[in-house]
Protein backbone atom coordinates (compact mmCIF):
# COMPACT_ATOMS: atom_id res chain seq x y z
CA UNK A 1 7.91 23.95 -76.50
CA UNK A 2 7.48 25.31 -72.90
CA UNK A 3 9.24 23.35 -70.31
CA UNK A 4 6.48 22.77 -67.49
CA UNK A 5 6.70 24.11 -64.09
CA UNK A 6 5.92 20.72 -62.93
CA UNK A 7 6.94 16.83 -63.28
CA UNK A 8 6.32 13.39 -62.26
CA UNK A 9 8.84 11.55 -60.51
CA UNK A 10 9.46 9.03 -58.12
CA UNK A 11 10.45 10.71 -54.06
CA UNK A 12 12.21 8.71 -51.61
CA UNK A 13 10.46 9.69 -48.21
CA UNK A 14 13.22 7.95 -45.85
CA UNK A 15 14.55 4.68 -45.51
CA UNK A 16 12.94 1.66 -45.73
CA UNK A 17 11.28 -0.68 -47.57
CA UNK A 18 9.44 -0.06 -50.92
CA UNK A 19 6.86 1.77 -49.18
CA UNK A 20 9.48 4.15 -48.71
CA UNK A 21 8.99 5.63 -52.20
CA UNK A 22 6.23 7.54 -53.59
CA UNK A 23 5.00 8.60 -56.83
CA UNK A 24 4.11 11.99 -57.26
CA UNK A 25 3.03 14.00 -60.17
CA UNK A 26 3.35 17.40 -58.97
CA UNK A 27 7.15 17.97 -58.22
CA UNK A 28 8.56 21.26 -59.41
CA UNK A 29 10.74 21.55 -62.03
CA UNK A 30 14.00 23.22 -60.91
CA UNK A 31 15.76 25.88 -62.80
CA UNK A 32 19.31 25.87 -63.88
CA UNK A 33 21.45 28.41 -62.32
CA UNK A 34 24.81 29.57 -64.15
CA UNK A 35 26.82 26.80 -64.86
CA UNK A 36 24.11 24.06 -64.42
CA UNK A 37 21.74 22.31 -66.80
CA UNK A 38 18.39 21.01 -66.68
CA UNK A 39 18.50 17.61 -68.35
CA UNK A 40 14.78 15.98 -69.64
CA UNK A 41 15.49 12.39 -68.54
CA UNK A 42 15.27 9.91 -71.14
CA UNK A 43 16.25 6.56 -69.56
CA UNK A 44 17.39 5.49 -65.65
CA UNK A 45 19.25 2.26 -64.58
CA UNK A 46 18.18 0.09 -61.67
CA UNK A 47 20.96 -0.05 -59.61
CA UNK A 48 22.10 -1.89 -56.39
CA UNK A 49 23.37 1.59 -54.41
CA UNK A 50 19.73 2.88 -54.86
CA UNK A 51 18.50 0.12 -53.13
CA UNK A 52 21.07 -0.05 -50.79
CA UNK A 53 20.36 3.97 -50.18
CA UNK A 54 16.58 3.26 -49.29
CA UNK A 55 17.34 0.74 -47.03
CA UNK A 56 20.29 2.38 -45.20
CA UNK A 57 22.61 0.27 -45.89
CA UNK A 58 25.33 2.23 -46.00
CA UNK A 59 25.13 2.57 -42.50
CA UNK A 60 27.89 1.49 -40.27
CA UNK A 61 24.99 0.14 -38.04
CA UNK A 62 24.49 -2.33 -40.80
CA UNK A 63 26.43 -5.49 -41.11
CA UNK A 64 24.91 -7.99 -43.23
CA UNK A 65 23.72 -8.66 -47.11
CA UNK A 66 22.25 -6.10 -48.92
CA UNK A 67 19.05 -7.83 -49.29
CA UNK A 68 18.88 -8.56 -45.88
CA UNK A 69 18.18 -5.06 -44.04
CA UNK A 70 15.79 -5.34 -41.63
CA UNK A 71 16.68 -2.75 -39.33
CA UNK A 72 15.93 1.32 -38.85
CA UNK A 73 18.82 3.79 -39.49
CA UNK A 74 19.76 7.26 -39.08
CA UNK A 75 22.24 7.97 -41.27
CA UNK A 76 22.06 5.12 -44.51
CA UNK A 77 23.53 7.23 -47.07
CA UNK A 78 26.74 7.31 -48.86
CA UNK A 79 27.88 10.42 -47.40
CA UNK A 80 25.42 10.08 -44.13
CA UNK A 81 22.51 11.67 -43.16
CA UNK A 82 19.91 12.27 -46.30
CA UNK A 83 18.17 15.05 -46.96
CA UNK A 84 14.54 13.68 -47.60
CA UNK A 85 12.28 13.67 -50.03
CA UNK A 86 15.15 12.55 -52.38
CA UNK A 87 14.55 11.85 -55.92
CA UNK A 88 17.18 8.79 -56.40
CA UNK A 89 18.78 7.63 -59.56
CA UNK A 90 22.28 7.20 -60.09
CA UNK A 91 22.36 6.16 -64.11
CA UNK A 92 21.46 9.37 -66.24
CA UNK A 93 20.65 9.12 -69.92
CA UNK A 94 18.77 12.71 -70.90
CA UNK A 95 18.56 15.15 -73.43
CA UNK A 96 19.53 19.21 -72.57
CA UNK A 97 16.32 21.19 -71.88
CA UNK A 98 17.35 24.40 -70.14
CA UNK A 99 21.47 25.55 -70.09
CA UNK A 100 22.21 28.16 -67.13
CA UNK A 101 24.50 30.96 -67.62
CA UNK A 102 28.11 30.16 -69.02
CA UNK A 103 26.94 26.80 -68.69
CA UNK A 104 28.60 25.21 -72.27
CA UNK A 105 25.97 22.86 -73.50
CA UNK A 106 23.16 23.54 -76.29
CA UNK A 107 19.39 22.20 -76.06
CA UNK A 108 19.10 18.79 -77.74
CA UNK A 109 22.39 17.45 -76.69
CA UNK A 110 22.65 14.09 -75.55
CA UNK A 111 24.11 13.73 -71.97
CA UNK A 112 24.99 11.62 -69.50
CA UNK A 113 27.30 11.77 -66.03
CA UNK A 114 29.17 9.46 -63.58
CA UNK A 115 26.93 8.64 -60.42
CA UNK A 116 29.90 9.63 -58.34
CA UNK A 117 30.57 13.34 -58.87
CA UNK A 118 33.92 14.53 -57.82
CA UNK A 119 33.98 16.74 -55.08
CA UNK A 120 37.55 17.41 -53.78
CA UNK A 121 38.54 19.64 -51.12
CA UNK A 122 41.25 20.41 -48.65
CA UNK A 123 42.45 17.24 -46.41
CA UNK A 124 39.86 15.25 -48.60
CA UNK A 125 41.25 14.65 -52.47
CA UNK A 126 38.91 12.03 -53.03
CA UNK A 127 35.98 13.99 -51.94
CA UNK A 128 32.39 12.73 -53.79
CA UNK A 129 29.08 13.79 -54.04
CA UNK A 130 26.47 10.72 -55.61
CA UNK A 131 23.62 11.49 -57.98
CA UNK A 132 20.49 10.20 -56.02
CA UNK A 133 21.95 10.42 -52.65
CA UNK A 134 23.48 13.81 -52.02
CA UNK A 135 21.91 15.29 -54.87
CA UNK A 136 18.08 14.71 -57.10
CA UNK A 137 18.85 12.08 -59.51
CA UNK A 138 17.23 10.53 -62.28
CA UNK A 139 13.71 9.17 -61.21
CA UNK A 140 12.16 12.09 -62.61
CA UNK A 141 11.33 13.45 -65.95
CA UNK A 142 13.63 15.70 -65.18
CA UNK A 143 17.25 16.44 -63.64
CA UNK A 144 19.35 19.64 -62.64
CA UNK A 145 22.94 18.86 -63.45
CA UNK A 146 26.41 20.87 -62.90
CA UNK A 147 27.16 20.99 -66.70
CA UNK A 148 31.36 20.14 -65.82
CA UNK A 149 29.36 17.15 -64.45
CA UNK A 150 28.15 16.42 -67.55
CA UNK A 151 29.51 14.41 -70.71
CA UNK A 152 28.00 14.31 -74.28
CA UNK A 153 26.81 11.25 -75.78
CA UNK A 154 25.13 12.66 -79.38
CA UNK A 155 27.31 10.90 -81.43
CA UNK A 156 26.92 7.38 -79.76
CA UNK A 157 24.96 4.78 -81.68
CA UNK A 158 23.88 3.14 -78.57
CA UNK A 159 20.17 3.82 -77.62
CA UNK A 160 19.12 6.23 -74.90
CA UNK A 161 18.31 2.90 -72.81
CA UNK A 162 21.67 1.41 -73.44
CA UNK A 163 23.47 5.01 -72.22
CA UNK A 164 21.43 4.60 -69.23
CA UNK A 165 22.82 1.37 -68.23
CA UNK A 166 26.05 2.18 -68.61
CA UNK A 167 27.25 5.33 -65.50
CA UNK A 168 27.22 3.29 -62.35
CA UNK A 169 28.25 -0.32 -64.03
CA UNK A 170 30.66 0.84 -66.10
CA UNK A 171 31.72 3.41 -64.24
CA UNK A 172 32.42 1.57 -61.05
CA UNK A 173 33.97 -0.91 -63.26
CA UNK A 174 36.40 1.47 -65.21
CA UNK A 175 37.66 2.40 -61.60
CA UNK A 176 37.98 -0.98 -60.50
CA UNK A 177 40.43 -1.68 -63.28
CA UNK A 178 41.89 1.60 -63.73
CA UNK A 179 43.15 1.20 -59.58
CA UNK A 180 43.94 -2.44 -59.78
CA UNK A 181 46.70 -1.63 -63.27
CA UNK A 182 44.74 -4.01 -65.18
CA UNK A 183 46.66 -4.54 -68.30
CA UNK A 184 47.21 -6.78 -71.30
CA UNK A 185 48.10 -10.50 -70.64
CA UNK A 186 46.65 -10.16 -67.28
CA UNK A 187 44.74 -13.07 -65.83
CA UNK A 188 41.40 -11.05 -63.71
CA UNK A 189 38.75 -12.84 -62.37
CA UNK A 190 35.75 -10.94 -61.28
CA UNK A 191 32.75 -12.17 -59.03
CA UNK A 192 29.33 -10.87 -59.60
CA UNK A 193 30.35 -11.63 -62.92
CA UNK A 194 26.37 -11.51 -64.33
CA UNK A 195 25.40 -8.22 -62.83
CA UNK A 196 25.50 -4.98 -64.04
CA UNK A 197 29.22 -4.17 -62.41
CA UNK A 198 30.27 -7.93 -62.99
CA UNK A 199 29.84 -7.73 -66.93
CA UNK A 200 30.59 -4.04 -66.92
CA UNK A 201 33.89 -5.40 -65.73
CA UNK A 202 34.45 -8.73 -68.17
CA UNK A 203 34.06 -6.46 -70.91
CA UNK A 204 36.39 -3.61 -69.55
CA UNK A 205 38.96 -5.74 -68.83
CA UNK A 206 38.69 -8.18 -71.72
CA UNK A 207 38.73 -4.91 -74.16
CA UNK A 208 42.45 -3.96 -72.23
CA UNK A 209 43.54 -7.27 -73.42
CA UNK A 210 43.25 -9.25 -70.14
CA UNK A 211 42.40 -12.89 -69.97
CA UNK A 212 38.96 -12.87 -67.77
CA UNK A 213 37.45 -15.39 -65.23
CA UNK A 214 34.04 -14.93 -63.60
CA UNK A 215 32.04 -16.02 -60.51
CA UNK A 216 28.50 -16.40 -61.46
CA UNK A 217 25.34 -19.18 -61.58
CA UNK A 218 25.75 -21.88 -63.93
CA UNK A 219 22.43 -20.49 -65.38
CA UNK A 220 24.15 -17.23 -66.72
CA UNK A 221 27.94 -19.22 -67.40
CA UNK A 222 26.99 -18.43 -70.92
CA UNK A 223 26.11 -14.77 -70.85
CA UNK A 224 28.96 -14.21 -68.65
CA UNK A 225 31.21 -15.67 -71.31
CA UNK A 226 29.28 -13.67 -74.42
CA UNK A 227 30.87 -10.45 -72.79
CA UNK A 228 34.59 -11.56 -72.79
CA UNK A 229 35.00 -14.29 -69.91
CA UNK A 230 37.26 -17.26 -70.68
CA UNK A 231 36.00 -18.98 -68.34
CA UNK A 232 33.48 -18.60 -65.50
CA UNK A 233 33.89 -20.42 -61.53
CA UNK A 234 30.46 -21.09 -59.91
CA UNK A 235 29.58 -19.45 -56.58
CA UNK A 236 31.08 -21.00 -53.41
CA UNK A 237 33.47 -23.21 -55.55
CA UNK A 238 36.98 -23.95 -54.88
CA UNK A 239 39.18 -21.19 -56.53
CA UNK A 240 42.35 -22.04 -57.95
CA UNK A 241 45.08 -20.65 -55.63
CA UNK A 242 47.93 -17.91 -57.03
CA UNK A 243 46.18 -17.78 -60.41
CA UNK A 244 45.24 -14.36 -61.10
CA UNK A 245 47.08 -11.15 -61.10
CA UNK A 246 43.81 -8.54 -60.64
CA UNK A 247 40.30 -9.64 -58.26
CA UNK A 248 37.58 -7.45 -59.08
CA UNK A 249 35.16 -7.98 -56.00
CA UNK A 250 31.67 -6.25 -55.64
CA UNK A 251 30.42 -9.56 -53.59
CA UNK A 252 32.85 -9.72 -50.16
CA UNK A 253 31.14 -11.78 -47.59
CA UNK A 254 32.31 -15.39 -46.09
CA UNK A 255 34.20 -15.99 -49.92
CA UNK A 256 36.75 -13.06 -48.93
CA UNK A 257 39.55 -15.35 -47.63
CA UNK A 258 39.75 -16.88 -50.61
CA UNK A 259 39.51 -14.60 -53.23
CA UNK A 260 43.11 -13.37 -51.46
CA UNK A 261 44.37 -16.76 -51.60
CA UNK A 262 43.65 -16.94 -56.00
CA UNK A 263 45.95 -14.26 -56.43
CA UNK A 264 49.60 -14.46 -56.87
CA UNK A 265 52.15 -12.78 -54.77
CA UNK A 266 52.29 -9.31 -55.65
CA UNK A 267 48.22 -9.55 -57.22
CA UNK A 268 46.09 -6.62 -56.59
CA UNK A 269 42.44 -7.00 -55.16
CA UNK A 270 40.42 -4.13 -55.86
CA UNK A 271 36.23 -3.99 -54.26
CA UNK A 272 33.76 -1.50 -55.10
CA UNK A 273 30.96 -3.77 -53.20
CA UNK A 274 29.78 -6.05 -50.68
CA UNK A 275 26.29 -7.23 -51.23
CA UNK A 276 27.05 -11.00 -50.01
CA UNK A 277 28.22 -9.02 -46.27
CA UNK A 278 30.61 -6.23 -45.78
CA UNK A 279 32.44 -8.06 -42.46
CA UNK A 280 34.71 -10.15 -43.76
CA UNK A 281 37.62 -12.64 -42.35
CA UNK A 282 41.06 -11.97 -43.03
CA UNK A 283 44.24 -13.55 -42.60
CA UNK A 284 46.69 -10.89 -42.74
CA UNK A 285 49.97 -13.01 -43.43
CA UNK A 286 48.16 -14.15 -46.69
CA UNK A 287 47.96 -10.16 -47.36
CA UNK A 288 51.32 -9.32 -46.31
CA UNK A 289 53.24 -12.44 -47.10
CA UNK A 290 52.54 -12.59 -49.84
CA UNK A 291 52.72 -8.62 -51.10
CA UNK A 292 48.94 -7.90 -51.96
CA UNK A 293 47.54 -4.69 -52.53
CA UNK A 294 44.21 -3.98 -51.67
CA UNK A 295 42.14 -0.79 -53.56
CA UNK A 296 38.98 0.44 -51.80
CA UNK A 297 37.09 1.98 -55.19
CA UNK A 298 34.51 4.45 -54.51
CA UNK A 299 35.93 8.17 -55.92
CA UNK A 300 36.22 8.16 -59.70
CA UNK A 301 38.59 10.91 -61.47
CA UNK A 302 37.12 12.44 -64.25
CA UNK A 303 39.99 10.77 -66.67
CA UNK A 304 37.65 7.70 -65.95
CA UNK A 305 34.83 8.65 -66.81
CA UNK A 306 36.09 10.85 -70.01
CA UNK A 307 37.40 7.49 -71.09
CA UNK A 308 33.95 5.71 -70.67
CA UNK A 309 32.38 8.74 -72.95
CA UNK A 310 34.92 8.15 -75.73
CA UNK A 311 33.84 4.39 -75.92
CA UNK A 312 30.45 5.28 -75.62
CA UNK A 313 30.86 7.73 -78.88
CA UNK A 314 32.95 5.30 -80.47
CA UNK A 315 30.49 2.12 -80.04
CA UNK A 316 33.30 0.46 -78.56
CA UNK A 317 30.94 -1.03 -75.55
CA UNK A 318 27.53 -2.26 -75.66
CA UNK A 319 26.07 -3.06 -72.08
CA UNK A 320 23.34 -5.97 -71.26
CA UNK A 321 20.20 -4.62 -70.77
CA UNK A 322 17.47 -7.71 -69.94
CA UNK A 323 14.37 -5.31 -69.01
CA UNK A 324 12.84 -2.23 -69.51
CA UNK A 325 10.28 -0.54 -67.44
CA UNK A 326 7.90 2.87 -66.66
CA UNK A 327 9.42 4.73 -63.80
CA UNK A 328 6.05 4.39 -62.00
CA UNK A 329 6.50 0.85 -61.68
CA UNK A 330 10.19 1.47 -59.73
CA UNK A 331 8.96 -0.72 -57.41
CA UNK A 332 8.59 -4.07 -59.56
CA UNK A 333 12.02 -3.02 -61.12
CA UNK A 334 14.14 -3.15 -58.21
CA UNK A 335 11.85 -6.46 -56.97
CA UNK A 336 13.11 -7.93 -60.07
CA UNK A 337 16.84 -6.72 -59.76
CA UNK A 338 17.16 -8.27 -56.13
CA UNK A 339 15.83 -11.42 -57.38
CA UNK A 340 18.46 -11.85 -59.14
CA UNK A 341 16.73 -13.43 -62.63
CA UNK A 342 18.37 -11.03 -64.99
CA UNK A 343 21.11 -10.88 -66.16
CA UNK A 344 23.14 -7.75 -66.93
CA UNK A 345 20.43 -4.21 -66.22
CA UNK A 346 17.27 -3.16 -66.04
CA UNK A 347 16.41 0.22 -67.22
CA UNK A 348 13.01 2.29 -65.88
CA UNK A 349 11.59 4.88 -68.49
CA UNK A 350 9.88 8.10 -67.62
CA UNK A 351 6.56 9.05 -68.76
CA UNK A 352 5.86 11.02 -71.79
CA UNK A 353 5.50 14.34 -70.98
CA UNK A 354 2.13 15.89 -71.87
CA UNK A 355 2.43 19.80 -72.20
């Protein structure tokens, strides 16, 4: 079967709102050059970093809650200025279409990729490039991929929808433990703890043997503690103080000062996050006093996300996934997300191609 010239596919036109996407049917297909691949998306995840990309966000001009841009940027991507129209999409479940020269991969493989794609260079070892922000993502049928970008997935028994919930979540998550030494016997408490990253994390951790809290809404206690939690702490409540060895934060905001205070002397607070506010209040004797190491978590090695593949293959994680949805409705997905009424991810599908 031909592939076609063109595809549908969902273009962000610059930030803003949710008029800032469009839906367009007549996007061309690009064509793999040696050493990339052109991947036929199967599934996408709804993430937060899209969102926050549309709005601009990640502008420095921005200081409050992700849900609470209201303001016109410049430069709201994660490595600036975007290039626009941008096709977004940061998870990537697809199958191999089209392999470039010396590329590796054979059609029909099953393939999937970090959203943050290492990019080091001189002066910069931690240098990234993200799917959907630098680069066309996955809100299109289709996606052009660097195939050492790419990992395969065939021999997973996880679904193409659960593959595509699992890049940014578990991803981020994997990093967040892999920099903060989580380890067995470890007590880690994690807030978001019903979100994508947030049960990404109770799982991760809980599967290296740690003893897990989490920070979520009594309403989703429970499916907090179906992924691994021992225990769970609702929002704005009074943390117990030198507790925890590892804090997994993708919340920040006015909380900050005391997820410091719950660790012990010596604990290790890693964030990959800051949808409650990224300006935050410190004490700095309760940081240095008491020996705590902070990781900022954005640039994943590829030993991360190899190690993420092999549990994929192996069935050794299952993520949450609470909706599913056409890629043409995008814009009810991400209403949903920020509303905050599922638990764990919601996954947009592309259209069936008709050739």
């Amino acid at each position: 079967m031909a592939t076609p010239k063109t595809m549908s596919g969902v273009y962000l036109t610059r930030h803003g709102g949710p008029e800032a996407l469009e839906w367009r049917e007549d996007i061309a297909v690009p064509n793999p050059g040696p050493g990339q691949v052109l991947v036929r998306v199967a599934a996408a995840g709804v993430n937060n970093t899209d969102i926050n990309t549309r709005v601009g966000w990640y502008s420095p001009d921005v200081t409050g809650a992700t849900d609470a841009v209201d303001q016109k940027v410049e430069a709201g991507g994660w490595g600036g200025s975007l290039q626009f129209p941008r096709i977004q999409g940061g998870d990537l479940c697809g199958i191999v279409e089209v392999v470039g020269l010396s590329a590796g991969f054979e059609p029909g493989q099953r393939v999937t990729c970090p959203i943050n794609l290492p990019r080091p260079r001189p002066g910069n070892p931690q240098g990234f490039i993200a799917l959907g922000s630098e680069i066309d993502g996955a809100f299109a049928q289709y996606c052009l991929v660097e195939a050492d970008d790419l990992y395969d997935v065939s021999s997973s028994p996880l679904s193409d929808i659960e593959i595509a919930a699992i890049p940014c979540a578990f991803g981020t998550a994997e990093n967040l433990l892999t920099r903060a030494g989580v380890a067995a016997g470890h007590k880690v408490l994690v807030t978001g703890a019903s979100g994508g990253v947030g049960l990404a994390a109770v799982q991760l951790a809980s599967l290296r043997g740690a003893s897990v809290w989490g920070v979520s809404g009594a309403a989703k206690a429970e499916v907090v503690k179906s992924q691994g939690a021992v225990e769970t702490f609702e929002r704005d409540a009074e943390l117990p103080a030198d507790m925890f060895d590892v804090v997994i934060d993708v919340v920040g905001g006015p909380a900050w000062p005391n997820l410091i205070l719950a660790l012990k002397p010596g604990g290790h607070y890693a964030v990959s996050g800051a949808i409650a506010g990224p300006i935050v209040e410190a004490d700095l004797r309760d940081i240095y006093l008491r020996d705590i190491t902070i990781h900022g978590c954005t640039h994943q090695s590829p030993e991360v996300f190899g190690r993420l593949a092999a549990l994929m293959n192996e069935g050794r994680i299952k993520p949450l996934v609470s909706r599913t949805y056409p890629l043409h409705e995008i814009t009810a997905a991400q209403e949903d997300f920020q509303s905050k009424a599922f638990a764990g991810k919601l996954v947009l599908i592309p259209e069936v191609l008709e050739i």
